[in-house]
N, C-alpha and C. Protein backbone atom coordinates (compact mmCIF):
# COMPACT_ATOMS: atom_id res chain seq x y z
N UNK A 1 46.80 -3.81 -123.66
CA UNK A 1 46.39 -2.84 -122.66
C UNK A 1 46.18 -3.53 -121.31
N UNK A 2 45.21 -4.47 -121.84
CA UNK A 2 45.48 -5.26 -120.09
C UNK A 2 46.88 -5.52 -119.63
N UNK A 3 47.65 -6.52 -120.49
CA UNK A 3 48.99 -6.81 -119.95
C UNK A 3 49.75 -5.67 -119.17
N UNK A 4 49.72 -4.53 -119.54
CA UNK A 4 50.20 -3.34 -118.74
C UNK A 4 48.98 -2.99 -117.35
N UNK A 5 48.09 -3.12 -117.62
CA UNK A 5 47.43 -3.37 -116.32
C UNK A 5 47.95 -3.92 -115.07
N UNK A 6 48.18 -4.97 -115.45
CA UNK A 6 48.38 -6.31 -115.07
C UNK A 6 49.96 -6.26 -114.50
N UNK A 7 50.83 -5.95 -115.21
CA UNK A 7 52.14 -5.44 -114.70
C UNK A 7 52.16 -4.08 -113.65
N UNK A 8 51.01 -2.93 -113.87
CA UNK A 8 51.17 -1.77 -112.55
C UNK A 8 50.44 -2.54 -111.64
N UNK A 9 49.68 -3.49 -111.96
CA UNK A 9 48.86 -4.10 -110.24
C UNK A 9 50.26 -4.99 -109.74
N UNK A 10 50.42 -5.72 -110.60
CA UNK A 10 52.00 -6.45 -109.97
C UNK A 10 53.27 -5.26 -108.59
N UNK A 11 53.38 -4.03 -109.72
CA UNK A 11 54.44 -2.99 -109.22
C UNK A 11 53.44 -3.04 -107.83
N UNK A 12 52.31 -2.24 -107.59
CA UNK A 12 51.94 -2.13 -106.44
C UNK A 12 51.65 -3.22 -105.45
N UNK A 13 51.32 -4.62 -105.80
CA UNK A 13 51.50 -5.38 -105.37
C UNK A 13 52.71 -5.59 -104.36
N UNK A 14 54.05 -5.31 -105.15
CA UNK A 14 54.83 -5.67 -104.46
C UNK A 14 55.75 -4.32 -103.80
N UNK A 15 54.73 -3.44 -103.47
CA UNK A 15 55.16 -2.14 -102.50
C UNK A 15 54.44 -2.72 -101.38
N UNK A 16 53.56 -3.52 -101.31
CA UNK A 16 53.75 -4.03 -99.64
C UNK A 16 54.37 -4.62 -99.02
N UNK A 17 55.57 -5.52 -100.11
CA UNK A 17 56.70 -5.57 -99.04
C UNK A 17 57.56 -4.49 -98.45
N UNK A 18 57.05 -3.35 -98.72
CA UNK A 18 57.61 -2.20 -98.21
C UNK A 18 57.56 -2.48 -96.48
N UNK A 19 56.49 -3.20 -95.85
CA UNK A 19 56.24 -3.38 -94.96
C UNK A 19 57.40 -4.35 -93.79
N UNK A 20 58.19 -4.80 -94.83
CA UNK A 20 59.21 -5.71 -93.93
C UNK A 20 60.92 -5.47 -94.73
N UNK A 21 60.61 -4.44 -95.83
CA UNK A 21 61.79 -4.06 -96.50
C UNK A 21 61.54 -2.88 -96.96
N UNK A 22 61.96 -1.70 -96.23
CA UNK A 22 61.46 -0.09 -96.55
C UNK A 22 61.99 0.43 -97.60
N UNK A 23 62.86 0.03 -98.48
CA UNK A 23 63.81 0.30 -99.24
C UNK A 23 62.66 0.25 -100.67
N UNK A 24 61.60 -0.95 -100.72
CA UNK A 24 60.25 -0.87 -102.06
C UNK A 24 58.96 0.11 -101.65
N UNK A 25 59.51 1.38 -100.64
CA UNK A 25 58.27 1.85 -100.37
C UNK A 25 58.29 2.82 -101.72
N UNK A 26 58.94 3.08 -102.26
CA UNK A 26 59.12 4.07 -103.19
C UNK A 26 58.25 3.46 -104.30
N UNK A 27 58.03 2.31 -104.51
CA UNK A 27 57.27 1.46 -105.59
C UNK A 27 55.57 1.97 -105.52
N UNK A 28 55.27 2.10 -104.05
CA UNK A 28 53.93 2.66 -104.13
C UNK A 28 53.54 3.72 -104.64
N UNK A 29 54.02 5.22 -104.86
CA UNK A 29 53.74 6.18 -105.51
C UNK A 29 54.26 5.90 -107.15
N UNK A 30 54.67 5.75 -107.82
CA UNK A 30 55.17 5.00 -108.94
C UNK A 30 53.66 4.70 -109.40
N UNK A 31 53.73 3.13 -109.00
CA UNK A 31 52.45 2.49 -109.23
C UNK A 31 51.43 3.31 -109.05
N UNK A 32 50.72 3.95 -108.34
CA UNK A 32 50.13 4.99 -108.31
C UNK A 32 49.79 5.81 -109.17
N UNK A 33 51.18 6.34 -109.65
CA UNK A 33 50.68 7.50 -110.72
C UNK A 33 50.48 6.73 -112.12
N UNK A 34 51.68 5.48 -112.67
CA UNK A 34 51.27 4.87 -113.70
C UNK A 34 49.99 4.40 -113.70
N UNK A 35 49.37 3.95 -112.61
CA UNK A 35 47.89 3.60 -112.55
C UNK A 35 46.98 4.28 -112.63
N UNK A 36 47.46 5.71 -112.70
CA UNK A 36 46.21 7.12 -112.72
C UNK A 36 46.09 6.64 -114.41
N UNK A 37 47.43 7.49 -114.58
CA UNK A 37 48.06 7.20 -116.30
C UNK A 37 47.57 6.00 -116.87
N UNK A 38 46.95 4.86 -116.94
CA UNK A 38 46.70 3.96 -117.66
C UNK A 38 45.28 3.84 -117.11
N UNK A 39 44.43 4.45 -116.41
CA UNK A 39 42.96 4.53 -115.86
C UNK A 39 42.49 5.30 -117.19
N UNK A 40 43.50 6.70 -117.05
CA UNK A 40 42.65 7.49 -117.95
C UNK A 40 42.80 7.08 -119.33
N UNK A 41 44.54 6.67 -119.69
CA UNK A 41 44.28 5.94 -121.25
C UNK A 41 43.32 4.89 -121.86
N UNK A 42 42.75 3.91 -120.90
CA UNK A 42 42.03 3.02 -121.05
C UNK A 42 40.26 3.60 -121.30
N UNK A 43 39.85 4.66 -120.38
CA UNK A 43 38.88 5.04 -120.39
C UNK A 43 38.82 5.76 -121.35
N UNK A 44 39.61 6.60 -122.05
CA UNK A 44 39.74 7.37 -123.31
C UNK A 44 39.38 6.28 -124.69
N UNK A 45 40.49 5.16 -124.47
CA UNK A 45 40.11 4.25 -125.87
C UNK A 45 38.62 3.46 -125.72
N UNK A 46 38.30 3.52 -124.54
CA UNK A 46 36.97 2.74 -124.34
C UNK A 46 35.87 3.52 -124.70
N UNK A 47 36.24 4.99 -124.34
CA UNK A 47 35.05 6.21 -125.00
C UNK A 47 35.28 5.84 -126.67
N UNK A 48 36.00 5.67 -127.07
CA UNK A 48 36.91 5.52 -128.84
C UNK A 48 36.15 4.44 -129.62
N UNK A 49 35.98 3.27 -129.09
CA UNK A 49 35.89 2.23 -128.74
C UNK A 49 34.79 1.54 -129.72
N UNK A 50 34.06 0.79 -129.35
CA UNK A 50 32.49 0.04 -129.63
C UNK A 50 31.63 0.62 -129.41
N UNK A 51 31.21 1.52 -129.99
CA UNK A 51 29.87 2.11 -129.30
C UNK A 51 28.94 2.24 -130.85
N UNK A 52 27.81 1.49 -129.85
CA UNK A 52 26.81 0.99 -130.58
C UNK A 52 25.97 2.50 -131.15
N UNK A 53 25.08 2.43 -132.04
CA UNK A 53 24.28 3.38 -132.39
C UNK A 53 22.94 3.47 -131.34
N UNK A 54 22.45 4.26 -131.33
CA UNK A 54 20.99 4.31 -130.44
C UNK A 54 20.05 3.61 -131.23
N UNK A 55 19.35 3.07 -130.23
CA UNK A 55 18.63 2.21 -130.92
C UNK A 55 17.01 3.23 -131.17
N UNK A 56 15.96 2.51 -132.49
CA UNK A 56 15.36 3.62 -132.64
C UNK A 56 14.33 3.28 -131.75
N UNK A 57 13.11 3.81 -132.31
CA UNK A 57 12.03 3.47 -131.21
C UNK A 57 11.06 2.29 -131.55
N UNK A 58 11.27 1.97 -132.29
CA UNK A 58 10.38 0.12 -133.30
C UNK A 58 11.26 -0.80 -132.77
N UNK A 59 12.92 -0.87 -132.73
CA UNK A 59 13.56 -1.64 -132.00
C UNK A 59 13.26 -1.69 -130.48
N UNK A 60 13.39 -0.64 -129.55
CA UNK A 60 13.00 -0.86 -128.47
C UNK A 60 11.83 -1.53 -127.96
N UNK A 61 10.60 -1.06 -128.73
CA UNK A 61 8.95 -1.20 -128.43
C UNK A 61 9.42 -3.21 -128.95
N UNK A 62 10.24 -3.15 -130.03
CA UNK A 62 10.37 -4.97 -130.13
C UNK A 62 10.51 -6.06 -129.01
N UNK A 63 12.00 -5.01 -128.27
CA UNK A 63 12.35 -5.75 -127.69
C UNK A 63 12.15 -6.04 -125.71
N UNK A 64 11.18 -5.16 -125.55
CA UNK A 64 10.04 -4.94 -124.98
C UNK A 64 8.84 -6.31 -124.77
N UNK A 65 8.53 -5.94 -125.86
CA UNK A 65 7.26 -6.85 -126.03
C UNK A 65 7.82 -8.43 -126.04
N UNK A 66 9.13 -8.90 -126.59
CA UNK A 66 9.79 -10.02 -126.12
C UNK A 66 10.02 -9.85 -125.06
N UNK A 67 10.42 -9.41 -124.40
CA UNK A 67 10.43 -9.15 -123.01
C UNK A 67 9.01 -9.71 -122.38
N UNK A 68 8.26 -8.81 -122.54
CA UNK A 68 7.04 -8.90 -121.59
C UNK A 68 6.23 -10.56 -122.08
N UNK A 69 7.16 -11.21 -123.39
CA UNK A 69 6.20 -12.20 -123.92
C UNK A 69 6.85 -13.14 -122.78
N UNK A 70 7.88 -13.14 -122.99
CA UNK A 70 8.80 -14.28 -122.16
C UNK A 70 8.31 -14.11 -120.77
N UNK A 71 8.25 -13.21 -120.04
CA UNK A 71 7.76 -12.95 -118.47
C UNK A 71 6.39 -13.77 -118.23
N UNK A 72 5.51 -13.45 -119.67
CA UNK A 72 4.16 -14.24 -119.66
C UNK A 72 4.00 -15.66 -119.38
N UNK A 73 5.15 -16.42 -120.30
CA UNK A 73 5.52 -17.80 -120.59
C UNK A 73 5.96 -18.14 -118.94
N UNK A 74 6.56 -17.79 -117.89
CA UNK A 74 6.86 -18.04 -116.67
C UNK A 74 6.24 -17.84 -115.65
N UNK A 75 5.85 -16.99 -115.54
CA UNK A 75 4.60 -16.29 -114.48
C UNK A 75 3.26 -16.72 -114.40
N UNK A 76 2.34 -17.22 -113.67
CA UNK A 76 2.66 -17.16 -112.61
C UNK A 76 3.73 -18.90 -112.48
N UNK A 77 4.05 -18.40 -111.24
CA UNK A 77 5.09 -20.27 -110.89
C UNK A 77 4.11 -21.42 -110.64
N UNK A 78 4.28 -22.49 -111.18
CA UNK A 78 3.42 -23.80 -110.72
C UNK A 78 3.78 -24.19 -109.39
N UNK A 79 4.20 -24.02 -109.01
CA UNK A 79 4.83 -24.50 -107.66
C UNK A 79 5.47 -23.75 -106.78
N UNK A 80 5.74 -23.79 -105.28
CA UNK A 80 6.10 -23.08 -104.52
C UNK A 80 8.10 -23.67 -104.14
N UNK A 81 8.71 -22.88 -103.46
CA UNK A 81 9.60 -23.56 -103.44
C UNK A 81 9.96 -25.05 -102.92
N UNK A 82 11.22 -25.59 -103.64
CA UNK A 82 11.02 -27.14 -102.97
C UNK A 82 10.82 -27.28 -101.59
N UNK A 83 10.09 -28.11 -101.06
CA UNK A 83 9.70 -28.25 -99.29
C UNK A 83 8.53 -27.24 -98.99
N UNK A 84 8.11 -26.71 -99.72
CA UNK A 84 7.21 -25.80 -99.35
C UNK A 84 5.65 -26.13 -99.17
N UNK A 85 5.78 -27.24 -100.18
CA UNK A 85 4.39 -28.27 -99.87
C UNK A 85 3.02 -27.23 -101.33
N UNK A 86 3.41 -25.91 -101.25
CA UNK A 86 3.00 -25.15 -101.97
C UNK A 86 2.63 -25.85 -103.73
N UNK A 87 1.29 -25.94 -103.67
CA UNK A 87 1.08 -26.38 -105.68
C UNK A 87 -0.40 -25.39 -105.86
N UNK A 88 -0.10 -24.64 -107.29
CA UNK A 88 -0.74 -24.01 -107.55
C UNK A 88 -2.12 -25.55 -108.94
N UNK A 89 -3.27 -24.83 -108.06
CA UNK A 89 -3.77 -26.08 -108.74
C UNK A 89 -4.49 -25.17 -110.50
């Protein structure tokens, strides 16, 4: 899926030499529409895709409280930034 990405950014890519050879302006609408066309296929298999379950509410409140443990462990700073002369005694 990328590789075809990757080939319509190429096509449009090279509709700006349309700019010194008018004859590849036709490449820009092309690219264009295959690029609508592979926006929406991609976003379709990505809705399709990995999607996780919701998490319940004991997982969240978990991962939370690791949260707020780790913030504890750092906060406040011993020191101010370097050059700042700043020390928390």
């Amino acid at each position: 899926m990328a590789a075809i990405g990757v080939a319509i950014a190429a096509v449009a890519g090279l509709a700006a030499v349309s700019l010194i050879w008018p004859q590849t302006a036709m490449l820009l609408p092309i690219a264009r529409f295959l690029g609508l066309v592979w926006l929406a296929v991609a976003g379709y298999r990505l809705s399709q895709g990995h999607a996780t379950p919701p998490m319940s509410v004991t997982d969240r409140h978990e991962g939370a409280r690791r949260c707020f443990k780790a913030r504890q462990l750092s906060w406040p700073p011993r020191s101010g930034p370097p050059g700042s002369g700043f020390r928390r005694t």
